[in-house]
N, C-alpha and C. Protein backbone atom coordinates (compact mmCIF):
# COMPACT_ATOMS: atom_id res chain seq x y z
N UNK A 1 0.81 -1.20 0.00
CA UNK A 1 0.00 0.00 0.00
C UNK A 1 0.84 1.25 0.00
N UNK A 2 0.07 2.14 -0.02
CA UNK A 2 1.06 3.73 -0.32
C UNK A 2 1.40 4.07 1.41
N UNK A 3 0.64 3.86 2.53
CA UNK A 3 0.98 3.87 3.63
C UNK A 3 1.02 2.58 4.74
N UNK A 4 2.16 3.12 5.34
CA UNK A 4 2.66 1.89 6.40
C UNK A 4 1.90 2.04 7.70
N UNK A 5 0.95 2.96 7.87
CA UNK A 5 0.00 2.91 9.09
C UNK A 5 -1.22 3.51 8.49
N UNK A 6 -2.65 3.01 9.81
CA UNK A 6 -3.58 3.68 9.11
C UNK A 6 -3.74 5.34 9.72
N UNK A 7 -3.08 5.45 10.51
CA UNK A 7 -2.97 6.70 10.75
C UNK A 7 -2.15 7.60 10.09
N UNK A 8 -1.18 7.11 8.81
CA UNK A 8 -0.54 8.08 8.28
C UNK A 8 -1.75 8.28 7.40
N UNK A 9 -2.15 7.63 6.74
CA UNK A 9 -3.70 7.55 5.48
C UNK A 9 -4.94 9.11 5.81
N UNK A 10 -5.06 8.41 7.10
CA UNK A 10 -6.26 9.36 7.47
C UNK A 10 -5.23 10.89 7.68
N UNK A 11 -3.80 10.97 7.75
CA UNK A 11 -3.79 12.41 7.83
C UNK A 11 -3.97 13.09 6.43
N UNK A 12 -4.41 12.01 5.27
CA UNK A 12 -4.45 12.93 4.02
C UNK A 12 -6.21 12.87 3.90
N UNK A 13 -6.93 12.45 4.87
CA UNK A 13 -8.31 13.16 4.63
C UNK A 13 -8.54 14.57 4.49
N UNK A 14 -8.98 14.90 3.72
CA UNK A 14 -9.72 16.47 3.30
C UNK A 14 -10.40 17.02 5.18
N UNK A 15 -9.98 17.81 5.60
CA UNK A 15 -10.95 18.57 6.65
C UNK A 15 -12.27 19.08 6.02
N UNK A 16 -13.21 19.31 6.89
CA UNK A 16 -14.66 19.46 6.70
C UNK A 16 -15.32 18.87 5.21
N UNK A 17 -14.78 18.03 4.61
CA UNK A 17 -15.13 17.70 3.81
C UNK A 17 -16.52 17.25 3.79
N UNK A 18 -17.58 17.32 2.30
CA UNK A 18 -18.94 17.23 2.10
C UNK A 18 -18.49 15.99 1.33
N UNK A 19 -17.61 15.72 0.55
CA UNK A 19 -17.42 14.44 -0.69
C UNK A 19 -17.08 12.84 0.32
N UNK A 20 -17.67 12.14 0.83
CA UNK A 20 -17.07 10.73 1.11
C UNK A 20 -15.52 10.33 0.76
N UNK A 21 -14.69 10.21 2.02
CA UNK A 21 -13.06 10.04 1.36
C UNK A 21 -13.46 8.31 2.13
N UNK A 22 -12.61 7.54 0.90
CA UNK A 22 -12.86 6.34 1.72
C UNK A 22 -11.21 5.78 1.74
N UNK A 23 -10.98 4.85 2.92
CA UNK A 23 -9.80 4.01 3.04
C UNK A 23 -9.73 2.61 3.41
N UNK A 24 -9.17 2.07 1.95
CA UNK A 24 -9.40 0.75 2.42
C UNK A 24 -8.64 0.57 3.12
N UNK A 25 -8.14 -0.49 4.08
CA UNK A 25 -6.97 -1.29 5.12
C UNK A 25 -6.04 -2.77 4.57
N UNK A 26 -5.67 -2.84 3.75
CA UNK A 26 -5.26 -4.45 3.86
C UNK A 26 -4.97 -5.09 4.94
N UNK A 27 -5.58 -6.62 4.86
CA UNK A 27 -5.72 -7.82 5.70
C UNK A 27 -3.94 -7.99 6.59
N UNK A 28 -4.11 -7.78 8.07
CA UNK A 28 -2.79 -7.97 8.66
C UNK A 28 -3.34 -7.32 10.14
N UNK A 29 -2.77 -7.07 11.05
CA UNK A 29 -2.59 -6.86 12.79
C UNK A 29 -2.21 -5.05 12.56
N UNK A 30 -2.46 -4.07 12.93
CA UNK A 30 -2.42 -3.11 13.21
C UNK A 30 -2.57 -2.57 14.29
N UNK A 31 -1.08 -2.44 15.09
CA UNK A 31 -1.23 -1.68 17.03
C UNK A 31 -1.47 -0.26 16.53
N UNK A 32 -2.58 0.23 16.74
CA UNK A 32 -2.37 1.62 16.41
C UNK A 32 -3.61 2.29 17.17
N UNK A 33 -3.89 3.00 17.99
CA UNK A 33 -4.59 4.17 18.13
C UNK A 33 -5.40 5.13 17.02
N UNK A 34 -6.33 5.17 16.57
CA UNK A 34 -6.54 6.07 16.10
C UNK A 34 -7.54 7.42 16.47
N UNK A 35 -6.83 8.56 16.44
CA UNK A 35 -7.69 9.96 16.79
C UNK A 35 -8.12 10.72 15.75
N UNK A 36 -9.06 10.94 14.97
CA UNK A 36 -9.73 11.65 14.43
C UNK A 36 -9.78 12.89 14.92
N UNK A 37 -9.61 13.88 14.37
CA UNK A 37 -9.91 15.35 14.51
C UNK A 37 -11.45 15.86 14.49
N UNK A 38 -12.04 16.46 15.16
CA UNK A 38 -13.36 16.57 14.77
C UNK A 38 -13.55 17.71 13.62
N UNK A 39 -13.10 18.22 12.58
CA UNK A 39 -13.20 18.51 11.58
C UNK A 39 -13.28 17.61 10.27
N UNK A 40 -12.70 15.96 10.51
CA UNK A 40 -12.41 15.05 9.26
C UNK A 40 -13.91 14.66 9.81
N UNK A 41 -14.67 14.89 8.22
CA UNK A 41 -15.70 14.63 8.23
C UNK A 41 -16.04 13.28 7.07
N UNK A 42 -17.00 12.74 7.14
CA UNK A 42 -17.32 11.55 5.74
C UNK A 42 -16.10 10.81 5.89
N UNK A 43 -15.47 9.77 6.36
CA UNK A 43 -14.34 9.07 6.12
C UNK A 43 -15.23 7.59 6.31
N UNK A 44 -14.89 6.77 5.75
CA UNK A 44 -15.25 5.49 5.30
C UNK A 44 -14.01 4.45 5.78
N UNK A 45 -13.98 3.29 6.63
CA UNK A 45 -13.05 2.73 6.72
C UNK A 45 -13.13 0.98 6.50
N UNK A 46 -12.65 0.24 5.54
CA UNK A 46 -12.94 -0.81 5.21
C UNK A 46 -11.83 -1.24 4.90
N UNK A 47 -11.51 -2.91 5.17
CA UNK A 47 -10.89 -3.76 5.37
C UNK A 47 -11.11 -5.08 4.67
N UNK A 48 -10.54 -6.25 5.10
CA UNK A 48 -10.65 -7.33 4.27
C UNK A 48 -11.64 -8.32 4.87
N UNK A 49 -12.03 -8.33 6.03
CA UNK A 49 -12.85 -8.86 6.83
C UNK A 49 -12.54 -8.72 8.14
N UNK A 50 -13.61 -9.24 9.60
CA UNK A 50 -13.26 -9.02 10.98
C UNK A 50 -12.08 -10.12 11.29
N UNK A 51 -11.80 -10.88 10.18
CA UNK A 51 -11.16 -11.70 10.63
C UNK A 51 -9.37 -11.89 9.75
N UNK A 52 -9.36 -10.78 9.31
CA UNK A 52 -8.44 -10.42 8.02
C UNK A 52 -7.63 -9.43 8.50
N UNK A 53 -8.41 -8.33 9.05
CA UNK A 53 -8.08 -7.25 9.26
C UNK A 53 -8.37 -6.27 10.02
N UNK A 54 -7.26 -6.50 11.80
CA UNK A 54 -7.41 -6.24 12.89
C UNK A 54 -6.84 -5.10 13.32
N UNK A 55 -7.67 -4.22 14.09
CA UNK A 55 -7.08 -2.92 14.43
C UNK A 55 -6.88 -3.09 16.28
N UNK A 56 -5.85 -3.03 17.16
CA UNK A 56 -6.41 -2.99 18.20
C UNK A 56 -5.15 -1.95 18.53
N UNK A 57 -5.91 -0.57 20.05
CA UNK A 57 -4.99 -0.29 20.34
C UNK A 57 -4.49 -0.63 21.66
N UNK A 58 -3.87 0.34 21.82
CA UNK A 58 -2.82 -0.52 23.18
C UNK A 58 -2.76 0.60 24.54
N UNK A 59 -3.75 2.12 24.59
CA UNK A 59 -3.96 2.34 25.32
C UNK A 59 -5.21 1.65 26.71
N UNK A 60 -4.44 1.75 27.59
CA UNK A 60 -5.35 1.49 28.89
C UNK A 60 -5.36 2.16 29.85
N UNK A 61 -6.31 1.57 31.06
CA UNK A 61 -6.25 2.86 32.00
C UNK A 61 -5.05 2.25 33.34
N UNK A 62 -4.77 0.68 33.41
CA UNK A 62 -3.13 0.85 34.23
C UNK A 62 -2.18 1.57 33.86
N UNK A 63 -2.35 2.24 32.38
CA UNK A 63 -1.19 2.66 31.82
C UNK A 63 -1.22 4.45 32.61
N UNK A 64 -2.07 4.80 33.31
CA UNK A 64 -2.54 6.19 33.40
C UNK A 64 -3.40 6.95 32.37
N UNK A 65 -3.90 6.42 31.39
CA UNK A 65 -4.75 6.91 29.98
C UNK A 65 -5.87 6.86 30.79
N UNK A 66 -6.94 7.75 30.91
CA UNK A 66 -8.07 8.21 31.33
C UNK A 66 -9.02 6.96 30.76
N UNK A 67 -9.97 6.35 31.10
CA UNK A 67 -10.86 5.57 30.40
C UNK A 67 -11.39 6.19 29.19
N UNK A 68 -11.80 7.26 28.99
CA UNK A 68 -12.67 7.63 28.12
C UNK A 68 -11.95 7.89 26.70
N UNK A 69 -10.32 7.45 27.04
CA UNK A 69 -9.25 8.01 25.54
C UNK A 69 -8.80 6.49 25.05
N UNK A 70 -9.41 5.74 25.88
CA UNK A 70 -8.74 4.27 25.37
C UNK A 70 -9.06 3.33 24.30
N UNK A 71 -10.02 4.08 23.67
CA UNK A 71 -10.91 3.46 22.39
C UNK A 71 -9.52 3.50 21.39
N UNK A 72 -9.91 2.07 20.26
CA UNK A 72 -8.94 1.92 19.49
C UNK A 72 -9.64 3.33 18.15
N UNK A 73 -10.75 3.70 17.91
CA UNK A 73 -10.88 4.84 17.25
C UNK A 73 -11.65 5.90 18.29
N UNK A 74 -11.10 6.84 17.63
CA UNK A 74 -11.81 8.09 18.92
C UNK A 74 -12.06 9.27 18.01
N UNK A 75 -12.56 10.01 18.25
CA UNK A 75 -13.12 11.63 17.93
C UNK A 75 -12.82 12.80 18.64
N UNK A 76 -11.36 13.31 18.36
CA UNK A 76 -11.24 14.65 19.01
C UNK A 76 -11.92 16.08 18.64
């Protein structure tokens, strides 16, 4: 693929965008966090299946991360 995380991908979403940006994921394990900006609007995220193509992140709250930031996608 053109990016090695899915968080480098989503930093080329359009802000406030009205047009649907979509990103596919290829099938593989992805440790990653992801935070959305609350300006990236319409983003579409699809993969190869639940069983293809796994996102999990790795914040928790033993770690000191607040409960409410520990989602593997979030909305800032």
């Amino acid at each position: 693929g053109q990016y090695k995380t899915i968080g480098d991908a989503l930093k080329m979403v359009p802000k406030k965008s009205l047009k649907r940006f979509v990103v596919y994921v290829k099938k593989g394990e992805y440790v990653e966090n992801i935070d959305l900006d609350k300006n990236t609007w319409n983003v579409m995220i699809y993969g190869d299946g639940m069983t293809e193509t796994v996102v999990s992140g790795s914040r928790n709250f033993m770690d000191g991360t607040p409960t409410f930031e520990t989602a593997t996608f979030g909305n800032l």
